[in-house]
Protein backbone atom coordinates (compact mmCIF):
# COMPACT_ATOMS: atom_id res chain seq x y z
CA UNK A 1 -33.21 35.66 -68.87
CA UNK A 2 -31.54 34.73 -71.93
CA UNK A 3 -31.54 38.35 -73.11
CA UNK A 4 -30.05 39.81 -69.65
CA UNK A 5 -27.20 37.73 -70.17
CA UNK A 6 -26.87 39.29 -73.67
CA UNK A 7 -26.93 42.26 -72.65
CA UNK A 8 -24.45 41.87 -69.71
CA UNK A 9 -22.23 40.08 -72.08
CA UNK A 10 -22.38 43.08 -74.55
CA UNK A 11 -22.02 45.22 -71.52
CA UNK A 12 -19.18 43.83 -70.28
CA UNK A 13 -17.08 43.33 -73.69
CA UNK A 14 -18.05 47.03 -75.31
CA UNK A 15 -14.16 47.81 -74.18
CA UNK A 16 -12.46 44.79 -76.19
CA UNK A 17 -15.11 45.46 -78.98
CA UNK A 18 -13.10 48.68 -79.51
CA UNK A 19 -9.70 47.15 -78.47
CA UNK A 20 -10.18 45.02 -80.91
CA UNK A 21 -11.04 47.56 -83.48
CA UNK A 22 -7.17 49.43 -82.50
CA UNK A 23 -5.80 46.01 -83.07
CA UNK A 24 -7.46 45.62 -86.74
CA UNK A 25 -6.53 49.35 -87.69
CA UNK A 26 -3.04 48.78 -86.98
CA UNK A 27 -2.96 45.30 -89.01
CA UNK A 28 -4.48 47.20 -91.93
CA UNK A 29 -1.97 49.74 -91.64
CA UNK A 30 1.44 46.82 -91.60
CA UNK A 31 -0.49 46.07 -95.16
CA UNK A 32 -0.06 49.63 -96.50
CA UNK A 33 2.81 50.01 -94.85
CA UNK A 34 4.67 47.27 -97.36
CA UNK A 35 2.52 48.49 -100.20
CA UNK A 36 4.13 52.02 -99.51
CA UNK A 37 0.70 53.58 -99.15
CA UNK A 38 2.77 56.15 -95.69
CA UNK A 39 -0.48 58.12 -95.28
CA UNK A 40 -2.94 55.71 -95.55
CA UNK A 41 -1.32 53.96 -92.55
CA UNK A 42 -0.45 57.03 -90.91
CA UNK A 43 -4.35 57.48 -90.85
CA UNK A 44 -4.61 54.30 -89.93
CA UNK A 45 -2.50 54.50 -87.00
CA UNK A 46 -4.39 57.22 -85.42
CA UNK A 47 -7.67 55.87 -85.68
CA UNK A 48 -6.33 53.07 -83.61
CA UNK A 49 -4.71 55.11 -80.80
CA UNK A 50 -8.33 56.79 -81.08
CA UNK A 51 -9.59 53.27 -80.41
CA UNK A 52 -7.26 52.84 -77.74
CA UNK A 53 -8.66 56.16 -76.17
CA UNK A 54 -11.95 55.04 -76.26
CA UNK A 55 -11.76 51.25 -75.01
CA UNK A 56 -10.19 52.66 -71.25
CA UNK A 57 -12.80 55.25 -71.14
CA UNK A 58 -15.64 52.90 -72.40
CA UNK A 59 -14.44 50.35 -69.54
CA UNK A 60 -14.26 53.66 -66.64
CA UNK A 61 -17.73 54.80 -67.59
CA UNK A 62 -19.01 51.32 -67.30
CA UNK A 63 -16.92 49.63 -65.00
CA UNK A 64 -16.25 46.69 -67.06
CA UNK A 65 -12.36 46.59 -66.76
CA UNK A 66 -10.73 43.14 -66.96
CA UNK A 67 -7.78 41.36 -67.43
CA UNK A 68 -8.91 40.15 -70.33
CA UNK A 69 -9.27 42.99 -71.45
CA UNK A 70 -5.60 44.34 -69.68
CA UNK A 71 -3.73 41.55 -71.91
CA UNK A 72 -5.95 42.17 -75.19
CA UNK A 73 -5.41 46.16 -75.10
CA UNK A 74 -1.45 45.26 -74.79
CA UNK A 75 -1.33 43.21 -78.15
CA UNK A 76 -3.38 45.90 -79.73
CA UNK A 77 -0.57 48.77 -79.15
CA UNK A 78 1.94 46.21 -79.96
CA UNK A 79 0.92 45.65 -83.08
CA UNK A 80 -0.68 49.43 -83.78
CA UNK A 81 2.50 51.37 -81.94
CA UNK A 82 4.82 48.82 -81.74
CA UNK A 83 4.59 47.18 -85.06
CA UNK A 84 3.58 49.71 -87.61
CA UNK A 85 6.22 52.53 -86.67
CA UNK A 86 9.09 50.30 -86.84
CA UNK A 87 8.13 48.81 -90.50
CA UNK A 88 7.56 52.28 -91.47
CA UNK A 89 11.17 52.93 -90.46
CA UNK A 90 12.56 49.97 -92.13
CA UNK A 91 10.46 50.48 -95.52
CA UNK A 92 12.12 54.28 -95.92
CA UNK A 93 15.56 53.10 -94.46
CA UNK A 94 15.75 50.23 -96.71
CA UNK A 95 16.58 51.68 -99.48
CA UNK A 96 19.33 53.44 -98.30
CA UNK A 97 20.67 51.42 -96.01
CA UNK A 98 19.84 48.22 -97.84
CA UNK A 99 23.63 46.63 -98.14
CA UNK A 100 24.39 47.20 -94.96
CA UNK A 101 20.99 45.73 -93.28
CA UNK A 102 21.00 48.86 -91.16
CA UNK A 103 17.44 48.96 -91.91
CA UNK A 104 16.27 46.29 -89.53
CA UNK A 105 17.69 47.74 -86.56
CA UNK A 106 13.94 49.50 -85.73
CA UNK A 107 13.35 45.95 -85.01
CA UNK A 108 14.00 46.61 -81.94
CA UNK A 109 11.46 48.99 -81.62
CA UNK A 110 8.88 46.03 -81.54
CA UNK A 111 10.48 44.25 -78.52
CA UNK A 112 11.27 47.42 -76.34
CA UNK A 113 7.02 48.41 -77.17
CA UNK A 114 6.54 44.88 -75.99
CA UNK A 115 8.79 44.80 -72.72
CA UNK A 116 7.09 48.40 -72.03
CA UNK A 117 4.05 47.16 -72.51
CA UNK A 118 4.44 44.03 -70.19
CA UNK A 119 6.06 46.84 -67.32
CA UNK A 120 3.01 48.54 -67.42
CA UNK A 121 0.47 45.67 -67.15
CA UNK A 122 1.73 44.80 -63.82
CA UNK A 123 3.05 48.20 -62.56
CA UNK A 124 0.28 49.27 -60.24
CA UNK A 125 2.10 52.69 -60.04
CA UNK A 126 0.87 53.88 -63.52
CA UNK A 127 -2.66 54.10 -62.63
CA UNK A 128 -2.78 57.59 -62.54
CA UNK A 129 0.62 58.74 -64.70
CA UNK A 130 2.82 56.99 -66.89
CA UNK A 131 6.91 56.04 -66.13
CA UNK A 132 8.51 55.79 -69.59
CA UNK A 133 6.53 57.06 -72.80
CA UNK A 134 3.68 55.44 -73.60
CA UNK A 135 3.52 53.49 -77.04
CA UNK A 136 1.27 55.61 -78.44
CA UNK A 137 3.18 58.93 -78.55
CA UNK A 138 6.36 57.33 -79.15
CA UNK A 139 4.66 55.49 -82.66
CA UNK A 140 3.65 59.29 -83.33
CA UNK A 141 6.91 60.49 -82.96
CA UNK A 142 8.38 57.79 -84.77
CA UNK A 143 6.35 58.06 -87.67
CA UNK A 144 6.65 61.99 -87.51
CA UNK A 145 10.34 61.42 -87.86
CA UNK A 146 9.37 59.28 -91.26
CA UNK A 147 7.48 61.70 -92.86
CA UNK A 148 10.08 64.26 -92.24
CA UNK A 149 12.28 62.11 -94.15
CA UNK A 150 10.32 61.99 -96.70
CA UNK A 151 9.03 65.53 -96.94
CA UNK A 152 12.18 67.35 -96.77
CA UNK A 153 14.21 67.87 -100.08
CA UNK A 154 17.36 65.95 -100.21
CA UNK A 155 19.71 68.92 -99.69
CA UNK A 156 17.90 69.78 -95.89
CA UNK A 157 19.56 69.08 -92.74
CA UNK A 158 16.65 67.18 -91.94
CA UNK A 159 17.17 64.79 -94.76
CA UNK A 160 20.74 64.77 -94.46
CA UNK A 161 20.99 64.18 -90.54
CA UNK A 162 17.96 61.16 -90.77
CA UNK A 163 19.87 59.61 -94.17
CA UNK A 164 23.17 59.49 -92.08
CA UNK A 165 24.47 55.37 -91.43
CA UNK A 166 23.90 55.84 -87.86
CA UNK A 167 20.58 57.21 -87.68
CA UNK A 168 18.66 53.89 -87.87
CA UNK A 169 20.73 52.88 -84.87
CA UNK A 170 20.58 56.34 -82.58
CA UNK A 171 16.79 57.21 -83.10
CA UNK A 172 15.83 52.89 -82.43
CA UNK A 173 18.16 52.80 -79.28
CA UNK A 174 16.81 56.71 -78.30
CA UNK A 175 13.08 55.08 -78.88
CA UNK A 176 13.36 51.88 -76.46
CA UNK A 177 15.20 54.10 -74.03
CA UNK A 178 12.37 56.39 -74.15
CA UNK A 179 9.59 53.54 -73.70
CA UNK A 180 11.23 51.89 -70.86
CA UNK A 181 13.60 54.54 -68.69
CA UNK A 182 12.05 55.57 -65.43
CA UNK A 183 10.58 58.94 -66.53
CA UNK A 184 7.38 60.16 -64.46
CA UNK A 185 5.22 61.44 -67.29
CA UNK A 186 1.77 63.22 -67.17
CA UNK A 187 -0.75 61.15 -68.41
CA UNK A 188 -3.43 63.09 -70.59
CA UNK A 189 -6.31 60.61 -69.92
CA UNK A 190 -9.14 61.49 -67.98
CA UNK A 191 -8.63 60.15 -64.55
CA UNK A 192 -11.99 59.99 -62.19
CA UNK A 193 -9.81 59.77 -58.87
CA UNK A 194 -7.74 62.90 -59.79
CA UNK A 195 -9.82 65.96 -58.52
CA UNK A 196 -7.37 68.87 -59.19
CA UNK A 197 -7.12 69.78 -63.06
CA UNK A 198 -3.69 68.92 -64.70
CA UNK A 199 -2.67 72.41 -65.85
CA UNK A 200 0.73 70.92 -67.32
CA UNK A 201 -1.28 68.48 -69.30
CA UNK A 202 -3.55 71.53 -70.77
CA UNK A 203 -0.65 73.80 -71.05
CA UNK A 204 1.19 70.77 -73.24
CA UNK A 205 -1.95 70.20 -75.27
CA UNK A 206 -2.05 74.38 -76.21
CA UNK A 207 1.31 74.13 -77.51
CA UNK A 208 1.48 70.98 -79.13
CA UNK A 209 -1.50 72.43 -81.21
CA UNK A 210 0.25 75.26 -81.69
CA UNK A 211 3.88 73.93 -82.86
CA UNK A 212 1.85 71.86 -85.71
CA UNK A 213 -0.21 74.34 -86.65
CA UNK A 214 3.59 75.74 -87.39
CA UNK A 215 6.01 73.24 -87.95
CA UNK A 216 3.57 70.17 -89.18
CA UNK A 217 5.56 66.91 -88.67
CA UNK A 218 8.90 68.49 -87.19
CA UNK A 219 7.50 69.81 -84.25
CA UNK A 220 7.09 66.29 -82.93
CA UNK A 221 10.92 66.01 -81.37
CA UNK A 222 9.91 69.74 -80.09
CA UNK A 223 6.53 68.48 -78.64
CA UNK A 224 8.38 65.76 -76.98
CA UNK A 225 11.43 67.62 -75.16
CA UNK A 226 8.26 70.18 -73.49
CA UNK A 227 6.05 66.72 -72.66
CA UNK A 228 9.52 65.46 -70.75
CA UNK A 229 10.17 68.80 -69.00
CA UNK A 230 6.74 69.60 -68.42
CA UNK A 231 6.78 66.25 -66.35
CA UNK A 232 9.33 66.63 -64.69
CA UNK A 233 8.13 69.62 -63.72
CA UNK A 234 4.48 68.54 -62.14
CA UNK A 235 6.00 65.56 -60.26
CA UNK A 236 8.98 67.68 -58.56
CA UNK A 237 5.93 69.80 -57.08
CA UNK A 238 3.40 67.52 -56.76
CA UNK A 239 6.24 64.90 -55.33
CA UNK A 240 4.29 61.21 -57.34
């Protein structure tokens, strides 16, 4: 008896066993973050979003989805997409921007990932899409937007545009805008209720392999304009 419980207990908390392992990649990667080891938490970073993958399909395969688990995966991408992304930001800002404390405005990044976050938990319309971008992506773009800071040579447009006073304020407010406006958006999980196949959702994954084959970390913004139109696209025919 004692060892059917054990195993229903494993059963049942396989999900939040990876959850859990999202939630210690992304402390690990606020640590290299302030040590200014970028790649290492970039790495980081998206082998917690690959946790985060895994936990919802781990809990659909077994059918072991929980509230527990619900509230647990939501402090895991605040602290992995939430978190990380917006220390990233302030580490490369501040030291431009370090008189004028423009470099803790991506501050705000944490509590619009945590008021998107909280939407979503009790939305029951984002079963099968998303409405707003999902932490996830936006930490990827956010962090793509670091590194092209700094990647690009002082003298690029790139640099110049991202080194501007304003630009901690315009891309933090663009961010939490992005997380929480009402925007129908694909979702690129594997849904066992959805029977047709998402073309858009293939069609976006083709090209966003393609544009960083190409462009490396500046096809992100790219990547994300086609995710927004692509969406907008599927739900004006398919009417969500």
């Amino acid at each position: 008896m004692k060892s059917n419980y054990l195993l229903y207990k494993l059963k049942n908390n396989l999900p939040n066993f990876f959850t859990l392992l999202n939630l210690l990649s992304g402390t690990l990667a606020i640590m290299f973050v302030f040590n200014e080891q970028y790649w290492t938490a970039f790495y980081l970073v998206l082998l917690g979003i690959f946790f985060d993958f895994i936990d919802g399909m781990v809990a659909r395969l077994t059918r072991t989805s929980s509230e527990l688990g619900l509230q647990l995966d939501s402090m895991a991408d605040l602290v992995t997409s939430g978190m990380v992304p917006a220390f990233f930001l302030m580490k490369i800002w501040k030291n431009i921007f370090d008189q004028s404390l423009l470099y803790l405005f991506p501050l705000l990044i944490v509590l619009g990932s945590a008021w998107r976050l909280a939407k979503f938990n009790i939305d029951s319309k984002q079963k099968s899409h998303f409405i707003g971008l999902p932490t996830p992506s936006n930490a990827l773009l956010l962090m793509s937007v670091g590194f092209i800071f700094l990647t690009e040579p002082e003298s690029s447009i790139w640099h110049q545009v991202l080194s501007h006073p304003w630009a901690p304020v315009l891309i933090t407010l663009l961010s939490v805008w992005l997380l929480n406006a009402g925007l129908p958006l694909i979702s690129l999980k594997i849904s066992s209720g959805n029977k047709k196949p998402n073309v858009h959702a293939i069609v976006l994954i083709i090209i966003s392999a393609l544009l960083i084959s190409i462009m490396k970390f500046k096809a992100a913004p790219i990547i994300l304009g086609i995710y927004i139109l692509l969406s907008l696209h599927y739900f004006k025919i398919f009417k969500h």
